[in-house]
C-alpha atoms as a PDB file:
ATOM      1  CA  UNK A   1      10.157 -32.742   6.759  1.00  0.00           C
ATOM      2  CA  UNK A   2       9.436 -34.486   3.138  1.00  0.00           C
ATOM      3  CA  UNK A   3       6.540 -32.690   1.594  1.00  0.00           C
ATOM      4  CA  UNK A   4       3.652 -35.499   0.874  1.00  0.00           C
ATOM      5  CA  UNK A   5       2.632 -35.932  -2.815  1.00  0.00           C
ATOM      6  CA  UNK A   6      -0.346 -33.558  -2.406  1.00  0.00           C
ATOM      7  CA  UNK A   7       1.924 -30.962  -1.287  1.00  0.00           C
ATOM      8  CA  UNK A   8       4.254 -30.880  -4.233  1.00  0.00           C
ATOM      9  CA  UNK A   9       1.935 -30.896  -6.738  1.00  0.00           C
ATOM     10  CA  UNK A  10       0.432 -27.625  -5.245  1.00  0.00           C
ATOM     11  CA  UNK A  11       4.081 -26.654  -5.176  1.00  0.00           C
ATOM     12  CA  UNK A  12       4.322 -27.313  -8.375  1.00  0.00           C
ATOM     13  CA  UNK A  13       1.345 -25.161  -9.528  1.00  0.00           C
ATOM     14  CA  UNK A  14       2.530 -22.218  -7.303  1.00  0.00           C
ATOM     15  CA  UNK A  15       6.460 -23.256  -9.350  1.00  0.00           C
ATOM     16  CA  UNK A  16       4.389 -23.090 -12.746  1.00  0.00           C
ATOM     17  CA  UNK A  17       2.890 -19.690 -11.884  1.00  0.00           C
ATOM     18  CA  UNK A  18       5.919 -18.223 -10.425  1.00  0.00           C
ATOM     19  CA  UNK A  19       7.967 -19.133 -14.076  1.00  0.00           C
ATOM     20  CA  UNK A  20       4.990 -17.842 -15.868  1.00  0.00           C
ATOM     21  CA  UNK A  21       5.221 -14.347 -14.273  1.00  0.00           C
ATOM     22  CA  UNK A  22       8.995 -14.339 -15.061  1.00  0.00           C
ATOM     23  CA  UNK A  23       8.377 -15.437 -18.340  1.00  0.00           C
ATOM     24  CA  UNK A  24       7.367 -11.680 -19.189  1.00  0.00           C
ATOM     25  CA  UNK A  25      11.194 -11.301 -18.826  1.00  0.00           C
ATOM     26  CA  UNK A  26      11.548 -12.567 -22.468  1.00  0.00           C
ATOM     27  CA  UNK A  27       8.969 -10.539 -23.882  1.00  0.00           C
ATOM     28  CA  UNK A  28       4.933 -10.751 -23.472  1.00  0.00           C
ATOM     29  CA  UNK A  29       3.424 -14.107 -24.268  1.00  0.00           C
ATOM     30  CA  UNK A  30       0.350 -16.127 -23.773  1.00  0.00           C
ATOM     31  CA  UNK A  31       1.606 -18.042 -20.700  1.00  0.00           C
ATOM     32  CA  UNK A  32       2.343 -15.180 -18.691  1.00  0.00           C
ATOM     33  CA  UNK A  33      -1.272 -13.641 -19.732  1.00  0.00           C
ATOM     34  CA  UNK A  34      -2.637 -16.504 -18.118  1.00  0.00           C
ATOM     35  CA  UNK A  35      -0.713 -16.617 -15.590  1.00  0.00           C
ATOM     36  CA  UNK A  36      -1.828 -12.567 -14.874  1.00  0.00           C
ATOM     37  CA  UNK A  37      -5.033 -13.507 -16.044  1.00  0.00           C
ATOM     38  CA  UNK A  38      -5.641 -15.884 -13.181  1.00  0.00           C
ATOM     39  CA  UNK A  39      -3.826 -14.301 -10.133  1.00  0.00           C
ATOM     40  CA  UNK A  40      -6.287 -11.448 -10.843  1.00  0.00           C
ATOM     41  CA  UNK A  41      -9.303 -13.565 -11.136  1.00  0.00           C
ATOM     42  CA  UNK A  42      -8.205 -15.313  -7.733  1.00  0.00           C
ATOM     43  CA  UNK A  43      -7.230 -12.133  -6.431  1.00  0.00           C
ATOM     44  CA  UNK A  44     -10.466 -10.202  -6.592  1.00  0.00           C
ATOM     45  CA  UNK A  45     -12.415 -13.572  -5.754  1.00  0.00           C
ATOM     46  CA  UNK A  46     -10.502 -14.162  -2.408  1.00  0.00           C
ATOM     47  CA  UNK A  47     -10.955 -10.124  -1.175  1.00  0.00           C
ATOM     48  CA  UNK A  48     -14.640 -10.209  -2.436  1.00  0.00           C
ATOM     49  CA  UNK A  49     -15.137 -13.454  -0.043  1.00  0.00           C
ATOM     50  CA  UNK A  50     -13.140 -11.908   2.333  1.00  0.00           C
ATOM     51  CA  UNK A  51     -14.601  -8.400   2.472  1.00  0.00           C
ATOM     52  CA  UNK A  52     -18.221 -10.230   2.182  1.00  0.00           C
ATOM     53  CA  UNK A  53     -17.482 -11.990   5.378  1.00  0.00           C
ATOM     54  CA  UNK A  54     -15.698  -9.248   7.133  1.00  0.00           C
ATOM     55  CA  UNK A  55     -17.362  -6.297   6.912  1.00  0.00           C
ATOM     56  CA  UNK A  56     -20.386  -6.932   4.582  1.00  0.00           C
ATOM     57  CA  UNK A  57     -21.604  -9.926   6.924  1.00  0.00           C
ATOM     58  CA  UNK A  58     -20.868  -8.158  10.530  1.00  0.00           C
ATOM     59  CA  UNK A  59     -22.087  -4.382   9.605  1.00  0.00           C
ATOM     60  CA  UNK A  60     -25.250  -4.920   7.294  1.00  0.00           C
ATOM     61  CA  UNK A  61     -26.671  -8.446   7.804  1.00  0.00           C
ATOM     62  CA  UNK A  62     -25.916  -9.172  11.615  1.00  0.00           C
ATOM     63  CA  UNK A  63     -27.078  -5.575  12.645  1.00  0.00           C
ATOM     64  CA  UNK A  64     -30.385  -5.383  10.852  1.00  0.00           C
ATOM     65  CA  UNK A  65     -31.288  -9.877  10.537  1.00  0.00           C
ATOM     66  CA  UNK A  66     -30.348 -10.359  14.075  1.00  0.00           C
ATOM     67  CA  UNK A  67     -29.735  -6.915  15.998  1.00  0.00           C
ATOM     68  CA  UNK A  68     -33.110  -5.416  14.571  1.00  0.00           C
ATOM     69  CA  UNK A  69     -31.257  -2.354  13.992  1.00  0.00           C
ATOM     70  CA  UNK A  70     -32.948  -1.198  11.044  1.00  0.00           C
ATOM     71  CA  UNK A  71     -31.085   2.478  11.214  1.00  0.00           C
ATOM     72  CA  UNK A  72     -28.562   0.031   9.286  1.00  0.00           C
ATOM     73  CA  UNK A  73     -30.763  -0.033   6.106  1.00  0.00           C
ATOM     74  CA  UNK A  74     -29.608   3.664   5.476  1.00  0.00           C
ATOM     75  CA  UNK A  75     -26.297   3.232   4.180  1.00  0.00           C
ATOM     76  CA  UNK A  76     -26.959   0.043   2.895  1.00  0.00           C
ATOM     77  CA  UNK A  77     -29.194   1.399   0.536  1.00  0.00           C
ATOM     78  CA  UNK A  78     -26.949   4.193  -0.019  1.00  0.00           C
ATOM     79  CA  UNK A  79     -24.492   1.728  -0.814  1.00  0.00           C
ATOM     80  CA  UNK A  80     -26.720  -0.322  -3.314  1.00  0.00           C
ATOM     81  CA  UNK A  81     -27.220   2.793  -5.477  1.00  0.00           C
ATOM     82  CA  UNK A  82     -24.132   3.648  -6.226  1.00  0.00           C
ATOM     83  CA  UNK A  83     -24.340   0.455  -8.261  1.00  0.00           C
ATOM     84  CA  UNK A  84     -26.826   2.505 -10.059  1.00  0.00           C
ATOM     85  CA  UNK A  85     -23.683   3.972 -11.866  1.00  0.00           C
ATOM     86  CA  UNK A  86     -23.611   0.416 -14.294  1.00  0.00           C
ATOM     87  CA  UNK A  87     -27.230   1.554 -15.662  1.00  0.00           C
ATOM     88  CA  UNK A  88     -26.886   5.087 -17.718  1.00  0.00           C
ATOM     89  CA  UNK A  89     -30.517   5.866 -17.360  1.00  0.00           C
ATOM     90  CA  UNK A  90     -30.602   5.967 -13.592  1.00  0.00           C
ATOM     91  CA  UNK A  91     -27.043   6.456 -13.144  1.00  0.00           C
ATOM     92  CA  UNK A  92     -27.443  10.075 -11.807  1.00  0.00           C
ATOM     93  CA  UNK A  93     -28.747   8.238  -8.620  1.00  0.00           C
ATOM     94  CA  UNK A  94     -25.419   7.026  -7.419  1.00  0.00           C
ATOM     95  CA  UNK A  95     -23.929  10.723  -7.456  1.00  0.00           C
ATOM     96  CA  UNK A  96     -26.045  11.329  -4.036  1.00  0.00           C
ATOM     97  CA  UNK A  97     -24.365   8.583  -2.423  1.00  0.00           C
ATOM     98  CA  UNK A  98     -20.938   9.049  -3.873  1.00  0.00           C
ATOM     99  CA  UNK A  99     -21.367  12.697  -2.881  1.00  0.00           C
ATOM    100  CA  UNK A 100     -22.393  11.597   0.860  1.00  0.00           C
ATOM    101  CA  UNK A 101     -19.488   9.496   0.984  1.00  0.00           C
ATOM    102  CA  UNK A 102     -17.272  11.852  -0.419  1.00  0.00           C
ATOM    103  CA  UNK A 103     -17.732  14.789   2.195  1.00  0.00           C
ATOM    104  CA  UNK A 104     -17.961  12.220   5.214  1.00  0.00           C
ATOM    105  CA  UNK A 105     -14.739  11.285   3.649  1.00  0.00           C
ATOM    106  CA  UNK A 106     -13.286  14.479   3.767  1.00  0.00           C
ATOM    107  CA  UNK A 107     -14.058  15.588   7.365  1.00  0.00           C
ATOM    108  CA  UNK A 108     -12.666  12.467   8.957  1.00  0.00           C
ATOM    109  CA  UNK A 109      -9.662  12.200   6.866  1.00  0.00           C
ATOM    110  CA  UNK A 110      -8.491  15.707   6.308  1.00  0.00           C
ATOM    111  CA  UNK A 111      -8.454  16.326  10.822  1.00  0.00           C
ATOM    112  CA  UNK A 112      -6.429  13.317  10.605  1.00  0.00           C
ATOM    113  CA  UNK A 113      -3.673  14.095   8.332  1.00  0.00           C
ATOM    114  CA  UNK A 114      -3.302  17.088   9.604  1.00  0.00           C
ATOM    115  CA  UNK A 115      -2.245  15.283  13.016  1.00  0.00           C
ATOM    116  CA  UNK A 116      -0.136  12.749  11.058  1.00  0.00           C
ATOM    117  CA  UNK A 117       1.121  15.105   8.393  1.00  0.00           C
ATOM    118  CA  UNK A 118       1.906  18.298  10.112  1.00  0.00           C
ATOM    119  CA  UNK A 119       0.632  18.652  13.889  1.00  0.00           C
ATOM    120  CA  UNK A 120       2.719  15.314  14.706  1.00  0.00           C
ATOM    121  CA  UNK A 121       6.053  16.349  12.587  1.00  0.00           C
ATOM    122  CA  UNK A 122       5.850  19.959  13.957  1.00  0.00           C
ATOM    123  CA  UNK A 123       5.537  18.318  17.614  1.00  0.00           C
ATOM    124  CA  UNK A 124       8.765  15.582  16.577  1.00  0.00           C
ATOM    125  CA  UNK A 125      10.887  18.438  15.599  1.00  0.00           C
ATOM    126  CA  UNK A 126      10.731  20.640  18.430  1.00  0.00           C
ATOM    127  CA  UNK A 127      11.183  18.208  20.820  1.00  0.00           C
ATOM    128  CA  UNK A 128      14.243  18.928  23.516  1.00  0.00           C
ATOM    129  CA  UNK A 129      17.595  17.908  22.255  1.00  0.00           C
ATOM    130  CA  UNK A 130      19.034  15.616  24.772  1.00  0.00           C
ATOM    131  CA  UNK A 131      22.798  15.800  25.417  1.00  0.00           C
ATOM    132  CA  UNK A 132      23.412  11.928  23.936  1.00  0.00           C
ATOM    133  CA  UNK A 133      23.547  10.210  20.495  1.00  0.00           C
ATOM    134  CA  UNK A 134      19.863  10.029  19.917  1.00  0.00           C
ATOM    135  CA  UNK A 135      20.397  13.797  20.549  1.00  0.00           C
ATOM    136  CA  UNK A 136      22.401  14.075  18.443  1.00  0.00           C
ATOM    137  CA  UNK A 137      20.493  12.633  15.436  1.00  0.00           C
ATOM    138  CA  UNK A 138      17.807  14.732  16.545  1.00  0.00           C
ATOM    139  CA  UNK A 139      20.345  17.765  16.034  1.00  0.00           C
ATOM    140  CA  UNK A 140      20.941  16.973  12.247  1.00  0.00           C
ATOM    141  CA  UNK A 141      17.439  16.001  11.221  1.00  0.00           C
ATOM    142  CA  UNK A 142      15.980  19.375  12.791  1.00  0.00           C
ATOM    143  CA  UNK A 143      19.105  21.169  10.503  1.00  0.00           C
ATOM    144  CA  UNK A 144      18.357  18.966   7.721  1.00  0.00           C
ATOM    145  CA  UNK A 145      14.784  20.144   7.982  1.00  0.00           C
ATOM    146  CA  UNK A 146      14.899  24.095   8.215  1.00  0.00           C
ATOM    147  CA  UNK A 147      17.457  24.103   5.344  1.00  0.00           C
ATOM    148  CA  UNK A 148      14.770  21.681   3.068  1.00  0.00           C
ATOM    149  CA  UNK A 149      12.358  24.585   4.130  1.00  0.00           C
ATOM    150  CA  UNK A 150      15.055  27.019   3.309  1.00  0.00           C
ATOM    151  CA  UNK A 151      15.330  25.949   0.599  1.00  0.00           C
ATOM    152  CA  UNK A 152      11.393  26.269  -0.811  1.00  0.00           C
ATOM    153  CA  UNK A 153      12.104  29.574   0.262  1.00  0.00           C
ATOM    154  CA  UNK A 154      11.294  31.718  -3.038  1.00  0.00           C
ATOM    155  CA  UNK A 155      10.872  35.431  -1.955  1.00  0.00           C
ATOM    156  CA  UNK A 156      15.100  36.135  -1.440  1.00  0.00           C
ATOM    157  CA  UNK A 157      17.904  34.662  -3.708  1.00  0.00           C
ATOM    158  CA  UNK A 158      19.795  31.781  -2.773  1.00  0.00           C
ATOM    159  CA  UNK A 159      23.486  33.513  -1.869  1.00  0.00           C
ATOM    160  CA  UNK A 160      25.375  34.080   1.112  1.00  0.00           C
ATOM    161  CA  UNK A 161      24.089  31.918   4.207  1.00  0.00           C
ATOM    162  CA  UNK A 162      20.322  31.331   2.815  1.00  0.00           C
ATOM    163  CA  UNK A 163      22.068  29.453  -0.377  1.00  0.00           C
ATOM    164  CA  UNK A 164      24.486  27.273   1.833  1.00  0.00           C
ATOM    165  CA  UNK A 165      21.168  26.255   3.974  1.00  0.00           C
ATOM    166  CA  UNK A 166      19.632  26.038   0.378  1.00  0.00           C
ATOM    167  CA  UNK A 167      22.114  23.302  -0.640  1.00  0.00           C
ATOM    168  CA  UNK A 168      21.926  21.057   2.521  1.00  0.00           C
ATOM    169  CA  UNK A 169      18.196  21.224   1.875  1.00  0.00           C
ATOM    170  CA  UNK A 170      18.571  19.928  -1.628  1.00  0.00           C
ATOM    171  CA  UNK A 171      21.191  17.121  -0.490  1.00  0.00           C
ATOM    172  CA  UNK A 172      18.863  16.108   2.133  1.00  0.00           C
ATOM    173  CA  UNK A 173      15.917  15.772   0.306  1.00  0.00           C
ATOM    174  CA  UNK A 174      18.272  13.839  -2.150  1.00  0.00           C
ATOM    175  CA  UNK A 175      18.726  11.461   0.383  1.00  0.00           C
ATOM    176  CA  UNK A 176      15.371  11.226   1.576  1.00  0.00           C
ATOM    177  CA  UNK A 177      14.160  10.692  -1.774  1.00  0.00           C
ATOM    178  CA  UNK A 178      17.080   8.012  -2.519  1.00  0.00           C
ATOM    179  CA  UNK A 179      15.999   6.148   0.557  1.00  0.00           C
ATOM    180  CA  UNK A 180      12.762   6.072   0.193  1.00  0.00           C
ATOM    181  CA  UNK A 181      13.376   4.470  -3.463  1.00  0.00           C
ATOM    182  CA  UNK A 182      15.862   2.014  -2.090  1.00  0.00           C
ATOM    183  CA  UNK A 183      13.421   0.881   0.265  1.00  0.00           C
ATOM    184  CA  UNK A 184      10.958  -0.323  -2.594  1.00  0.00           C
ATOM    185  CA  UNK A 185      13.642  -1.641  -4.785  1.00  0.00           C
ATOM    186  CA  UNK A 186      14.906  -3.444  -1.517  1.00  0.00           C
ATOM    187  CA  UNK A 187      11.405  -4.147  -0.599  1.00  0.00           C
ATOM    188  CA  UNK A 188      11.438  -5.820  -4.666  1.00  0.00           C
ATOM    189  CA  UNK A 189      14.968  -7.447  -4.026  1.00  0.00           C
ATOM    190  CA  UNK A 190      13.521  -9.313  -1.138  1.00  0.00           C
ATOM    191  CA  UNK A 191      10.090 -10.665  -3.359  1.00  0.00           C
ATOM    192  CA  UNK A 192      12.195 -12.244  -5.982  1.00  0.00           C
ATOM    193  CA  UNK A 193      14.565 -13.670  -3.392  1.00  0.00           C
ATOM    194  CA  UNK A 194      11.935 -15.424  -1.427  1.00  0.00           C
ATOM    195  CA  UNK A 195      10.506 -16.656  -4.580  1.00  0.00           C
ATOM    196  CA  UNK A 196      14.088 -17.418  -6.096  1.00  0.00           C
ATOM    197  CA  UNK A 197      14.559 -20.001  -2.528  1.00  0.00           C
ATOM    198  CA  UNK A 198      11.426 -21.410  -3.205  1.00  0.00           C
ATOM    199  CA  UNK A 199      12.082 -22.475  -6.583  1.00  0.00           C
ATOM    200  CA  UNK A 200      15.231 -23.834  -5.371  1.00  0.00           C
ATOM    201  CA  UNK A 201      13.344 -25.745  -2.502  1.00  0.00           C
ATOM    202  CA  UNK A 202      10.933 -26.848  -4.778  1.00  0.00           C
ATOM    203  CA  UNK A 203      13.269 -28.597  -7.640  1.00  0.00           C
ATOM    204  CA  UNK A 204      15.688 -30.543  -4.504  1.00  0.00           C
ATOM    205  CA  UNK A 205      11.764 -31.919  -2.796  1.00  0.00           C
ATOM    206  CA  UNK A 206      11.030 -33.157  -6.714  1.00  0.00           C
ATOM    207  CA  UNK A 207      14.512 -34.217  -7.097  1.00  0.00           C
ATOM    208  CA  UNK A 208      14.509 -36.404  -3.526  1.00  0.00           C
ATOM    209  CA  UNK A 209      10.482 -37.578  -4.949  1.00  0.00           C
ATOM    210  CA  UNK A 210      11.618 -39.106  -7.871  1.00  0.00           C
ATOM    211  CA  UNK A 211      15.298 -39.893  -7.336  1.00  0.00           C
END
């Protein structure tokens, strides 16, 4: 479908922006400081609006305006005085709060990655091996783990059996570390290729506009 008029020329803003951010390609100039400039501005605008009417709107102004819950205005103040911290003569005030919230932090996240981290990857690797080709994957990331555990193994030299485990656990963290980068340069790749087809459709919907 033809874009309408209004449509390209937000295109063509969105166009303008994207050529300003690869402008920096060339070397740092004042139209790509705008252009940063301005995605940040819009950037912290939208999430403020959007954390405002998320979370700031349904857990402090709903519950304590219309719920009567008035427990509410306890971390609400808390929260206020850690803007404290923009004032140097009561600034020491915010360190309760940010102390509070530190150490409620810590106990809920510190149970959970332990289950994510370690109780959950323990569990996943001694798992049953089942006689078939998920099995069998199974088989060579459980040996592709104990030798990457082998080989953080400091208290005996690497010879003999220990340092042929000890190499398989340095060529498979290779490879997890390789993957793991060529899934953000892919992830990269595929940011500049969407933008890349958009410039193209952009230029053929002017092109059919004026021509």
């Amino acid at each position: 479908m033809e874009p309408t008029w209004t449509q390209l020329g937000w295109q063509t803003v969105a166009a303008f922006m994207t050529l300003a951010i690869f402008s920096f390609l060339v070397g740092d100039n004042p139209v790509y400081k705008f252009a940063e400039r301005l995605w940040v501005g819009i950037s912290t605008g939208y999430w403020t609006m959007l954390l405002y009417h998320t979370s700031f709107t349904d857990k402090v102004l709903t519950p304590i305006f219309s719920e009567g819950q008035l427990v509410y205005l306890i971390p609400t103040m808390m929260g206020l005085t850690m803007w404290l911290r923009l004032f140097p003569k009561f600034a020491w005030v915010s360190r309760f709060a940010m102390a509070f919230y530190i150490g409620i932090s810590t106990g809920l996240f510190i149970p959970l990655a332990f289950k994510t981290s370690i109780f959950l990857q323990a569990e996943g690797s001694i798992r049953p091996i089942e006689a078939s080709g998920a099995g069998v994957v199974q088989l060579l990331v459980l040996v592709g783990l104990i030798c990457s555990l082998v080989y953080f193994f400091f208290s005996k030299a690497h010879t003999g059996v220990l340092g042929g485990m000890s190499k398989v656990g340095i060529y498979t963290l290779m490879i997890g570390f390789g993957a793991g980068f060529a899934l953000t340069v892919m992830g990269r790749v595929a940011l500049l290729v969407n933008r890349v087809i958009f410039l193209k459709g952009y230029f053929l919907n002017l092109w059919g506009k004026l021509f």
